[in-house]
PDB file of N, CA and C in Angstrom:
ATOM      1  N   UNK A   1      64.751  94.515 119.900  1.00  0.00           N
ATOM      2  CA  UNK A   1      63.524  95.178 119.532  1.00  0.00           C
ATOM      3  C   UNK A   1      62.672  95.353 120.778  1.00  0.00           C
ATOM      4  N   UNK A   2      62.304  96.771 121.083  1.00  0.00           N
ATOM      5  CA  UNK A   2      61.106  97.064 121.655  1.00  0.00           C
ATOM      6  C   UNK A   2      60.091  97.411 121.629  1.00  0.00           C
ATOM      7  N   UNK A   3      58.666  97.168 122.465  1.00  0.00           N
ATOM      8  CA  UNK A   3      57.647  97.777 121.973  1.00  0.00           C
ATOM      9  C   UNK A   3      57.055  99.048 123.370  1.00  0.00           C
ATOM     10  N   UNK A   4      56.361  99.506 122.935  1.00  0.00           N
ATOM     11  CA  UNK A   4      55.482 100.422 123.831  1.00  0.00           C
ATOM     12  C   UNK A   4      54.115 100.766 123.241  1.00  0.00           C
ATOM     13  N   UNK A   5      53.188 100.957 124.131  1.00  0.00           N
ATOM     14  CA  UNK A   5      51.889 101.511 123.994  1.00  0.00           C
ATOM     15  C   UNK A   5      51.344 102.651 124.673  1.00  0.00           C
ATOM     16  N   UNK A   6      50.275 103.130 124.137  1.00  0.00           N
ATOM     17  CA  UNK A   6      49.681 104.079 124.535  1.00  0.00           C
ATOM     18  C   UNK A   6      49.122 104.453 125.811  1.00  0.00           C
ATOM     19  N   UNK A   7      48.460 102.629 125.678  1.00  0.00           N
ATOM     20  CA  UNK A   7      47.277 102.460 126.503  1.00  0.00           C
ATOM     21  C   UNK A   7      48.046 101.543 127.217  1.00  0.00           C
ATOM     22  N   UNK A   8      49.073 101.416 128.218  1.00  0.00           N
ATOM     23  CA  UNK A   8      49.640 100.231 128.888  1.00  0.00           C
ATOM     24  C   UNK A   8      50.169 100.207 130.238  1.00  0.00           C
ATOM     25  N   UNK A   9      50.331  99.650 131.285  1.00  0.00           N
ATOM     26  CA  UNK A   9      49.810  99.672 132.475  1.00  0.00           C
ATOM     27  C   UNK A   9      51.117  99.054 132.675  1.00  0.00           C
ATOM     28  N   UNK A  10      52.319 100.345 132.926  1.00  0.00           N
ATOM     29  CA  UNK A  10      53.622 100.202 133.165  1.00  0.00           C
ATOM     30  C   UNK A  10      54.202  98.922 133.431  1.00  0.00           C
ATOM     31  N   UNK A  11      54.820  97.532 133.391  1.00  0.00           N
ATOM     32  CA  UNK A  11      55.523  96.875 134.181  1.00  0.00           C
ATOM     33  C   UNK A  11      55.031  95.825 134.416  1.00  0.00           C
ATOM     34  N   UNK A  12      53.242  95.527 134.026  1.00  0.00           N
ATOM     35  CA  UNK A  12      52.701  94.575 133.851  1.00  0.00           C
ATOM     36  C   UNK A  12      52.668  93.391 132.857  1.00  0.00           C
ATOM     37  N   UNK A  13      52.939  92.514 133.402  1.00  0.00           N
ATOM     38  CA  UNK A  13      53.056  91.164 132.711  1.00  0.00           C
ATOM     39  C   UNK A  13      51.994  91.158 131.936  1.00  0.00           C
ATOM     40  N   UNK A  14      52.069  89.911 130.681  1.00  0.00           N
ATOM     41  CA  UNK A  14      50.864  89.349 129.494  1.00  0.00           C
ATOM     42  C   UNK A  14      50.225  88.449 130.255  1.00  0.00           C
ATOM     43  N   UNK A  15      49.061  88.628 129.544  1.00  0.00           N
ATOM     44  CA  UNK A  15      47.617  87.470 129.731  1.00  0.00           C
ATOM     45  C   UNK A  15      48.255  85.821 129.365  1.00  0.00           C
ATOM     46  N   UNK A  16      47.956  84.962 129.706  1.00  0.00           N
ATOM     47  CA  UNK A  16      48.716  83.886 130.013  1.00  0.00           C
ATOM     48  C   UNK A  16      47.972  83.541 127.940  1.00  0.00           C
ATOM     49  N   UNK A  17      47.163  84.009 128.211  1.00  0.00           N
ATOM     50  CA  UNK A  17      46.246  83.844 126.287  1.00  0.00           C
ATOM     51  C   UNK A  17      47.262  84.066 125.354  1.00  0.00           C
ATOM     52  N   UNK A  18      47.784  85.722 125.769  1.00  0.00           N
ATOM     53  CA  UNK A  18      49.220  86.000 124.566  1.00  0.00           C
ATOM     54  C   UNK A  18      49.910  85.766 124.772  1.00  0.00           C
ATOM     55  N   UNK A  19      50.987  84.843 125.817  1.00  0.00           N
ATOM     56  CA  UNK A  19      51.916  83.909 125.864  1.00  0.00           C
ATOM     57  C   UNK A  19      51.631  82.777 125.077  1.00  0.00           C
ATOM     58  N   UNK A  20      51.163  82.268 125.211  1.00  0.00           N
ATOM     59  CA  UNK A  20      50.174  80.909 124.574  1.00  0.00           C
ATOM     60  C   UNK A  20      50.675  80.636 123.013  1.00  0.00           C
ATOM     61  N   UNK A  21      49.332  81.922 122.859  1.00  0.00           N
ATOM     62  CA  UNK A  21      49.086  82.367 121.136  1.00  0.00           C
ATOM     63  C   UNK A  21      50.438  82.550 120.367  1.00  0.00           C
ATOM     64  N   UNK A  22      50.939  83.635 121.271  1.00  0.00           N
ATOM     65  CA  UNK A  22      52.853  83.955 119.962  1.00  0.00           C
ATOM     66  C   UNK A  22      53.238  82.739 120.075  1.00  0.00           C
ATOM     67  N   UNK A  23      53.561  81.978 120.826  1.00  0.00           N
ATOM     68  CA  UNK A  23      54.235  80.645 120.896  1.00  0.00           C
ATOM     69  C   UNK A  23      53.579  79.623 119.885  1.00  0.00           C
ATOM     70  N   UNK A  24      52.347  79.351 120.077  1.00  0.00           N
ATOM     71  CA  UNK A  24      51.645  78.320 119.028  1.00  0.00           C
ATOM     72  C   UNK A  24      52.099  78.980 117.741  1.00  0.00           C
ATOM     73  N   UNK A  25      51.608  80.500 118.174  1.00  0.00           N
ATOM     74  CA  UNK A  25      51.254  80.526 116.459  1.00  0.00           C
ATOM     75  C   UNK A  25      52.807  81.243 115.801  1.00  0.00           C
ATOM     76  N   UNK A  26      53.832  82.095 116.361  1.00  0.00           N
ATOM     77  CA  UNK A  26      54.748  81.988 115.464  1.00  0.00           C
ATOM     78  C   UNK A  26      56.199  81.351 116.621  1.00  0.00           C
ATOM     79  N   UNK A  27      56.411  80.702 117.164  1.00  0.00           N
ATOM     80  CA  UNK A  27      57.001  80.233 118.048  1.00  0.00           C
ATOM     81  C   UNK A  27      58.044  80.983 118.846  1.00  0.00           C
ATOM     82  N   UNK A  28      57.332  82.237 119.031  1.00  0.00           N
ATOM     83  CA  UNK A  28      57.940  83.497 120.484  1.00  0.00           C
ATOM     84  C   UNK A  28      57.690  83.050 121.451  1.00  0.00           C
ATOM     85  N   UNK A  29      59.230  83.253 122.375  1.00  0.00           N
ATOM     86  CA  UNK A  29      58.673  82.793 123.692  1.00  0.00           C
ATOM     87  C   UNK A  29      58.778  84.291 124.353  1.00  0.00           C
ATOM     88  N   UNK A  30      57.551  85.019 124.723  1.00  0.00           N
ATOM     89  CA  UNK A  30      57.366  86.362 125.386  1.00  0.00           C
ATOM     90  C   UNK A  30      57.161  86.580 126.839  1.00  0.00           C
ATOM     91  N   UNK A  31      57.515  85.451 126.974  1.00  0.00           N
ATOM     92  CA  UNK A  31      57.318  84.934 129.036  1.00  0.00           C
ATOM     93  C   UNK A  31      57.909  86.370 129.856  1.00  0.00           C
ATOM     94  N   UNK A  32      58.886  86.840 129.398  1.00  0.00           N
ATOM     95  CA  UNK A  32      59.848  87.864 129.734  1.00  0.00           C
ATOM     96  C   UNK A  32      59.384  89.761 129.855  1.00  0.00           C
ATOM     97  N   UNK A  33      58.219  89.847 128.342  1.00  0.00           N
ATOM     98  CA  UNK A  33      58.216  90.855 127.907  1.00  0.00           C
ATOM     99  C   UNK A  33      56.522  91.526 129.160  1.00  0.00           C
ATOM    100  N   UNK A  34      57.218  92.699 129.703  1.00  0.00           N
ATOM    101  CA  UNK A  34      56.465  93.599 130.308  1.00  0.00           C
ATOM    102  C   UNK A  34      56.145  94.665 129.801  1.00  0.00           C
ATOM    103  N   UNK A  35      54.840  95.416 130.235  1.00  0.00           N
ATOM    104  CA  UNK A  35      53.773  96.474 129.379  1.00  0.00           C
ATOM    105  C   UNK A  35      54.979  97.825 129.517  1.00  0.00           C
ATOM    106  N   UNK A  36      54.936  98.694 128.684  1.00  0.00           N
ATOM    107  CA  UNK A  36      55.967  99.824 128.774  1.00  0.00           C
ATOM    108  C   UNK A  36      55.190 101.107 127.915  1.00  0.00           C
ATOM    109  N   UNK A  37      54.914 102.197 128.401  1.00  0.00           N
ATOM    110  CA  UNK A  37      54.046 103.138 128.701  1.00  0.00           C
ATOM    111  C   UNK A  37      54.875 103.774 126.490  1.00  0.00           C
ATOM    112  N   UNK A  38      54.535 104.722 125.884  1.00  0.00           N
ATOM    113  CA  UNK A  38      55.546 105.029 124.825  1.00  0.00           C
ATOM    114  C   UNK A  38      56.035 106.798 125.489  1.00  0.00           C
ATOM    115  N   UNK A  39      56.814 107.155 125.512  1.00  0.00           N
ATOM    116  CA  UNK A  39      56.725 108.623 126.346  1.00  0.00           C
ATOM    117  C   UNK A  39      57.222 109.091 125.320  1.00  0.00           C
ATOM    118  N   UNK A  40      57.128 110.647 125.394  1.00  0.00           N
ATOM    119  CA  UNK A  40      57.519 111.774 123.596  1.00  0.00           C
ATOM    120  C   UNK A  40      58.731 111.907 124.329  1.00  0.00           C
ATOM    121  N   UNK A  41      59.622 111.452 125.020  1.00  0.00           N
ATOM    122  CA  UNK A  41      61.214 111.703 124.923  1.00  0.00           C
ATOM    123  C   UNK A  41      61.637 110.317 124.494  1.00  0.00           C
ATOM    124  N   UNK A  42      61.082 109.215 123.836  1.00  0.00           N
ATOM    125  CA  UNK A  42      61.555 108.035 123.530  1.00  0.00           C
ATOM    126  C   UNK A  42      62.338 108.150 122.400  1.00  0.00           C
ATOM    127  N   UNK A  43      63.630 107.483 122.213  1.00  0.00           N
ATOM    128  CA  UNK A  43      64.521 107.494 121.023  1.00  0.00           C
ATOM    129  C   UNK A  43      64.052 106.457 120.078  1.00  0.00           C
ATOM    130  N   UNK A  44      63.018 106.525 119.012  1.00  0.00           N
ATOM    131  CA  UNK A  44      62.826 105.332 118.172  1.00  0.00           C
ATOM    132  C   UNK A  44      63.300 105.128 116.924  1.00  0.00           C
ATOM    133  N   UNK A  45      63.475 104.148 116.011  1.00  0.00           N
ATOM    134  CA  UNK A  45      63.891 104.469 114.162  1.00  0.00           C
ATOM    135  C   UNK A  45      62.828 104.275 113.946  1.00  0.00           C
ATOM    136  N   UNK A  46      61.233 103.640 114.432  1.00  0.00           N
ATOM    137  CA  UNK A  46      60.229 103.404 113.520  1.00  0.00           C
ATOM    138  C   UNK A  46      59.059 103.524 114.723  1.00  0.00           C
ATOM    139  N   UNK A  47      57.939 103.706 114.346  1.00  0.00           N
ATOM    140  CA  UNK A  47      56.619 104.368 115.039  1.00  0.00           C
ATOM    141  C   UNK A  47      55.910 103.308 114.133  1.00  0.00           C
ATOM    142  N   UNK A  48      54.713 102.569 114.514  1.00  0.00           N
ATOM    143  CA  UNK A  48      53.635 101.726 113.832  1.00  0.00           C
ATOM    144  C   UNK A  48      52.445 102.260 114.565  1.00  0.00           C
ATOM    145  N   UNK A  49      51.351 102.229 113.903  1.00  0.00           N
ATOM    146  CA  UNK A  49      50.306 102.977 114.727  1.00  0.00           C
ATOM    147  C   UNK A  49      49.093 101.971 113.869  1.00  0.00           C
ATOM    148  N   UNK A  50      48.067 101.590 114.972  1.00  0.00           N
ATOM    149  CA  UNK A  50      46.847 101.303 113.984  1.00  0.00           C
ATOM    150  C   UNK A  50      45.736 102.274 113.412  1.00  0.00           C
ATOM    151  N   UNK A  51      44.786 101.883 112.749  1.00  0.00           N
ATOM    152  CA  UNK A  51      44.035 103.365 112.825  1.00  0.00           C
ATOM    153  C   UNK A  51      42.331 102.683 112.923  1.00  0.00           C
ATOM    154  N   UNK A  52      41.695 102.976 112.959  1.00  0.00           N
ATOM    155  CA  UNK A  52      40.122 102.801 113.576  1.00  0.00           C
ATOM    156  C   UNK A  52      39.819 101.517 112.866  1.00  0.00           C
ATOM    157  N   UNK A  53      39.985 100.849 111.566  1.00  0.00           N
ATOM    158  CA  UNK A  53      39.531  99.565 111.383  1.00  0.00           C
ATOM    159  C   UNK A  53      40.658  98.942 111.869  1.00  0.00           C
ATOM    160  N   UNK A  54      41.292  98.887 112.563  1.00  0.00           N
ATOM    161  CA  UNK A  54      41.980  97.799 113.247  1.00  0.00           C
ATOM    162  C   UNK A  54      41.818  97.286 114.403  1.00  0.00           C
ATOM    163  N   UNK A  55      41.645  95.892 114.528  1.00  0.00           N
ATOM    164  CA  UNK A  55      40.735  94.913 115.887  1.00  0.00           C
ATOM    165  C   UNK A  55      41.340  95.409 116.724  1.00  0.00           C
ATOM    166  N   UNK A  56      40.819  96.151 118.557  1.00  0.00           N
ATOM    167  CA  UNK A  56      41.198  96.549 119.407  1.00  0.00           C
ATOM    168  C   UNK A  56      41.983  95.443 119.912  1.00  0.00           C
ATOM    169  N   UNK A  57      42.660  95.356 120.931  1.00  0.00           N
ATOM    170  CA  UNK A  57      43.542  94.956 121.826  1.00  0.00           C
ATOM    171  C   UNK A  57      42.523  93.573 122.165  1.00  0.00           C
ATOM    172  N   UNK A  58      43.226  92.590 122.209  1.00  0.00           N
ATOM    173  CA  UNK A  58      42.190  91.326 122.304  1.00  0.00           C
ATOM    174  C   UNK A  58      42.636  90.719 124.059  1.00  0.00           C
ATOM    175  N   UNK A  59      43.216  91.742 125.087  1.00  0.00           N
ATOM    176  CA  UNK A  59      43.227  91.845 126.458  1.00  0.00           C
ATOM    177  C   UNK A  59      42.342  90.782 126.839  1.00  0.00           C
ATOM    178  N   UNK A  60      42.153  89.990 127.821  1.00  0.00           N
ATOM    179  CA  UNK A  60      40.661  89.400 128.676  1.00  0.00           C
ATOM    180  C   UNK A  60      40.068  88.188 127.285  1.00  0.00           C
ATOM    181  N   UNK A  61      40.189  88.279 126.180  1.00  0.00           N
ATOM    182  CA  UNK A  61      39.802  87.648 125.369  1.00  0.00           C
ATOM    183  C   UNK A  61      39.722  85.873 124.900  1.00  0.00           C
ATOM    184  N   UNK A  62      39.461  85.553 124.391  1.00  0.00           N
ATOM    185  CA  UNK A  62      39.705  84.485 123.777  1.00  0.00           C
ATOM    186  C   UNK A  62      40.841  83.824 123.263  1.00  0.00           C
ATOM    187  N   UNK A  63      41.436  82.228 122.945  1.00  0.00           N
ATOM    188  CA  UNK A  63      42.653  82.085 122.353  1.00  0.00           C
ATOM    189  C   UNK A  63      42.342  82.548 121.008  1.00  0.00           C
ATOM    190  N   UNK A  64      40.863  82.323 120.495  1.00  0.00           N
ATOM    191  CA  UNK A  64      40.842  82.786 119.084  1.00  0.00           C
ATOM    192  C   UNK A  64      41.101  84.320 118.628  1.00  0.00           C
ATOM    193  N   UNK A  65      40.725  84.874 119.796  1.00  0.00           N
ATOM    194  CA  UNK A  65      40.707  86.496 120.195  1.00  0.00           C
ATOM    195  C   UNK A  65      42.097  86.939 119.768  1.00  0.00           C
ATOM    196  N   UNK A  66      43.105  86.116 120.734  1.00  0.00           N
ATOM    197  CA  UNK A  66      44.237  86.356 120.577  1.00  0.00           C
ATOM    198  C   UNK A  66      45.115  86.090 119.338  1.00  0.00           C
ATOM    199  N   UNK A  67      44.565  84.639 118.126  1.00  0.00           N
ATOM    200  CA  UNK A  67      45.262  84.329 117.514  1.00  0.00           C
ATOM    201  C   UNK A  67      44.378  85.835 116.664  1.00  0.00           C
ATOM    202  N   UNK A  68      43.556  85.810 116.594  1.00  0.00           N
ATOM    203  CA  UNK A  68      43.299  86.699 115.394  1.00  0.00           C
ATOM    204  C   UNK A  68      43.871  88.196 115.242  1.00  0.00           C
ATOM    205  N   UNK A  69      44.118  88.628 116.828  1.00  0.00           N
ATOM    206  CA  UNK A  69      44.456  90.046 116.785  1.00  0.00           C
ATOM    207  C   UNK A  69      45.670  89.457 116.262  1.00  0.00           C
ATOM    208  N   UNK A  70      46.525  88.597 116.669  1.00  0.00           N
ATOM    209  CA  UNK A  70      48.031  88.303 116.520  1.00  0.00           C
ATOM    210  C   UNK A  70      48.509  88.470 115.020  1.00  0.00           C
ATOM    211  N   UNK A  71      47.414  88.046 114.310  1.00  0.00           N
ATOM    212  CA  UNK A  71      47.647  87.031 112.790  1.00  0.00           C
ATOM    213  C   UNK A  71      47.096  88.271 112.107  1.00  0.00           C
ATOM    214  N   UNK A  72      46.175  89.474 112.481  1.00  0.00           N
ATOM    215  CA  UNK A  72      45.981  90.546 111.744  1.00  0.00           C
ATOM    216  C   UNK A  72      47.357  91.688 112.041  1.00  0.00           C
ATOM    217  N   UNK A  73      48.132  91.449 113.188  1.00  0.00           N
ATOM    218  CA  UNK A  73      48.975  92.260 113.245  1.00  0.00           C
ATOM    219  C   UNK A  73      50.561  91.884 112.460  1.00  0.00           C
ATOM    220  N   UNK A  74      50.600  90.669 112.414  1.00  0.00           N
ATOM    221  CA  UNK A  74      51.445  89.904 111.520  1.00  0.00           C
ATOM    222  C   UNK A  74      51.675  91.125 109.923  1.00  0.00           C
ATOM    223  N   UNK A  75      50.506  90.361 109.639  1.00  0.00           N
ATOM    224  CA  UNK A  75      50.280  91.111 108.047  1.00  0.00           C
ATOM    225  C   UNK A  75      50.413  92.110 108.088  1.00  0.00           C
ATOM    226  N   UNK A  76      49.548  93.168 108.808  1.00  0.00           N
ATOM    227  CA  UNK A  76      49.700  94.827 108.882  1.00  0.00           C
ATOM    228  C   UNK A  76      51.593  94.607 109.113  1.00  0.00           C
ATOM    229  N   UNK A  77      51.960  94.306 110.292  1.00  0.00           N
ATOM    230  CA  UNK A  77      54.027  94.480 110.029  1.00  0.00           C
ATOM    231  C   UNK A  77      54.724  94.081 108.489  1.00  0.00           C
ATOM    232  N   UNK A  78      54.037  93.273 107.962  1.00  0.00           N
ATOM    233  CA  UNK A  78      54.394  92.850 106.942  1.00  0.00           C
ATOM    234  C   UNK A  78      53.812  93.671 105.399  1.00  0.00           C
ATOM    235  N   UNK A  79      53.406  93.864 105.521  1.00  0.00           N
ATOM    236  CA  UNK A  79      52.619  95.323 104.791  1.00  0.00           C
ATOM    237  C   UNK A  79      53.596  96.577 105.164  1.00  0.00           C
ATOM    238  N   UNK A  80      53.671  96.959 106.519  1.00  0.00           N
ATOM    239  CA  UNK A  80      54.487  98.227 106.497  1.00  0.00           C
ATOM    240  C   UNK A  80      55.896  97.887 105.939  1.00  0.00           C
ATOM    241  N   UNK A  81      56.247  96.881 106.305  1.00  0.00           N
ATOM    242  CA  UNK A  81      57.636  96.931 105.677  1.00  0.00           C
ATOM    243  C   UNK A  81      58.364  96.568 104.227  1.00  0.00           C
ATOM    244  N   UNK A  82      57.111  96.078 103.503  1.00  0.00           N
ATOM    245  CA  UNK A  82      56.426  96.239 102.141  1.00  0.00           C
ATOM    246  C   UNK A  82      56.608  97.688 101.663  1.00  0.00           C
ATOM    247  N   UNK A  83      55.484  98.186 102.242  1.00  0.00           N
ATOM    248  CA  UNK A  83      55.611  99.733 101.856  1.00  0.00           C
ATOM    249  C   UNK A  83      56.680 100.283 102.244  1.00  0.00           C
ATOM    250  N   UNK A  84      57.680 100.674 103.323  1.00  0.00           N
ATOM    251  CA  UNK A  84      58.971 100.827 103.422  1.00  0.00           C
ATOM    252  C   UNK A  84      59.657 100.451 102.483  1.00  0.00           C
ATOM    253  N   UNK A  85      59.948  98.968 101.952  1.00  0.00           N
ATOM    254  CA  UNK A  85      60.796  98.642 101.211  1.00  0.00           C
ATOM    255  C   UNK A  85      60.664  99.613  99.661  1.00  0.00           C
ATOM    256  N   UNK A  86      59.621  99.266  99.443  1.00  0.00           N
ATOM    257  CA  UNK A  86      59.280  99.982  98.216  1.00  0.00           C
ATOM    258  C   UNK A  86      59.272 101.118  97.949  1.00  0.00           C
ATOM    259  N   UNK A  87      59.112 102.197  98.884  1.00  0.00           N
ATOM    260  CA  UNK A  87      59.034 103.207  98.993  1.00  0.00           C
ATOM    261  C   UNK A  87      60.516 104.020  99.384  1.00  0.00           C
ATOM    262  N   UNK A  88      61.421 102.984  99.791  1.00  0.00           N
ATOM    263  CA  UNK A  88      62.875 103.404  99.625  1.00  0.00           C
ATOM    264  C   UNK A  88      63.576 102.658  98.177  1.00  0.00           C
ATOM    265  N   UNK A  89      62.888 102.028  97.484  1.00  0.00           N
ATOM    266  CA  UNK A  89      63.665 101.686  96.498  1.00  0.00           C
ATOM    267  C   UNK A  89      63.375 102.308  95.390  1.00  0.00           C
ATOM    268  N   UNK A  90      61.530 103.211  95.632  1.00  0.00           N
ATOM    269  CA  UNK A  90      61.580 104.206  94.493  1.00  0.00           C
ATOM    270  C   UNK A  90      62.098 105.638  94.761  1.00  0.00           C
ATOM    271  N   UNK A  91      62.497 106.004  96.182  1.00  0.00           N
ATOM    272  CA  UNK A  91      63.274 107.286  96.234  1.00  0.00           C
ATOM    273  C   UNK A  91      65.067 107.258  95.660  1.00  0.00           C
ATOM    274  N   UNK A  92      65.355 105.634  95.798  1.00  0.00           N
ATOM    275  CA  UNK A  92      66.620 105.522  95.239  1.00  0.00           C
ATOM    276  C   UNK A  92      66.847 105.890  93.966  1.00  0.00           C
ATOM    277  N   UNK A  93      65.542 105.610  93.159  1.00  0.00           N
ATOM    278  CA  UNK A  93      65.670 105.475  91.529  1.00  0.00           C
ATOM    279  C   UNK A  93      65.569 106.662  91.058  1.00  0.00           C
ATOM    280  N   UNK A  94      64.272 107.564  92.087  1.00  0.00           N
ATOM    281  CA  UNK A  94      64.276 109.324  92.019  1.00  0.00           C
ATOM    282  C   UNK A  94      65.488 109.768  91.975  1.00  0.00           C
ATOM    283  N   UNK A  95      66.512 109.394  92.849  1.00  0.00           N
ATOM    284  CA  UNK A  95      67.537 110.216  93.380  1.00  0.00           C
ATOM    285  C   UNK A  95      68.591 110.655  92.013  1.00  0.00           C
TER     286      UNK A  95
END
């Protein structure tokens, strides 16, 4: 699994905060993972996007900063793939 952003500053390492945080809080070790730009020739199966009520980027922030963006982005993944699931099991029943 990969990620990319919009807003991300090619090749650059994480805040020592979101190393920290994924590890405490769901036990990722992300020591490894560098910033990667998203470009419109990228080959993806799935696109996630936030939209205006969702907590900005908790960058420079706090550990609480970090657990909270972390722990609101948790749920939102878990929600989309909620709605995915469901939403392919009622096109099955359409079909």
């Amino acid at each position: 699994m990969e990620s990319a952003g919009t807003i991300a500053y090619e090749g650059s390492f994480l805040s020592a905060g979101s190393v920290e945080v994924m590890h405490e809080t769901f036990g990722l070790d992300i020591n490894t993972h560098r910033a990667r730009s998203v470009t419109w020739d990228a080959e993806v199966d799935l696109i996630l996007t936030m939209d205006r009520r969702t907590t900005d980027d908790s960058c420079g922030g706090s550990r609480r900063a970090y657990r909270s963006a972390a722990e609101q982005l948790d749920w939102l993944v878990d929600a989309a793939i909620e709605r995915m699931v469901t939403e392919a099991v009622t096109s099955s029943i359409e079909s």
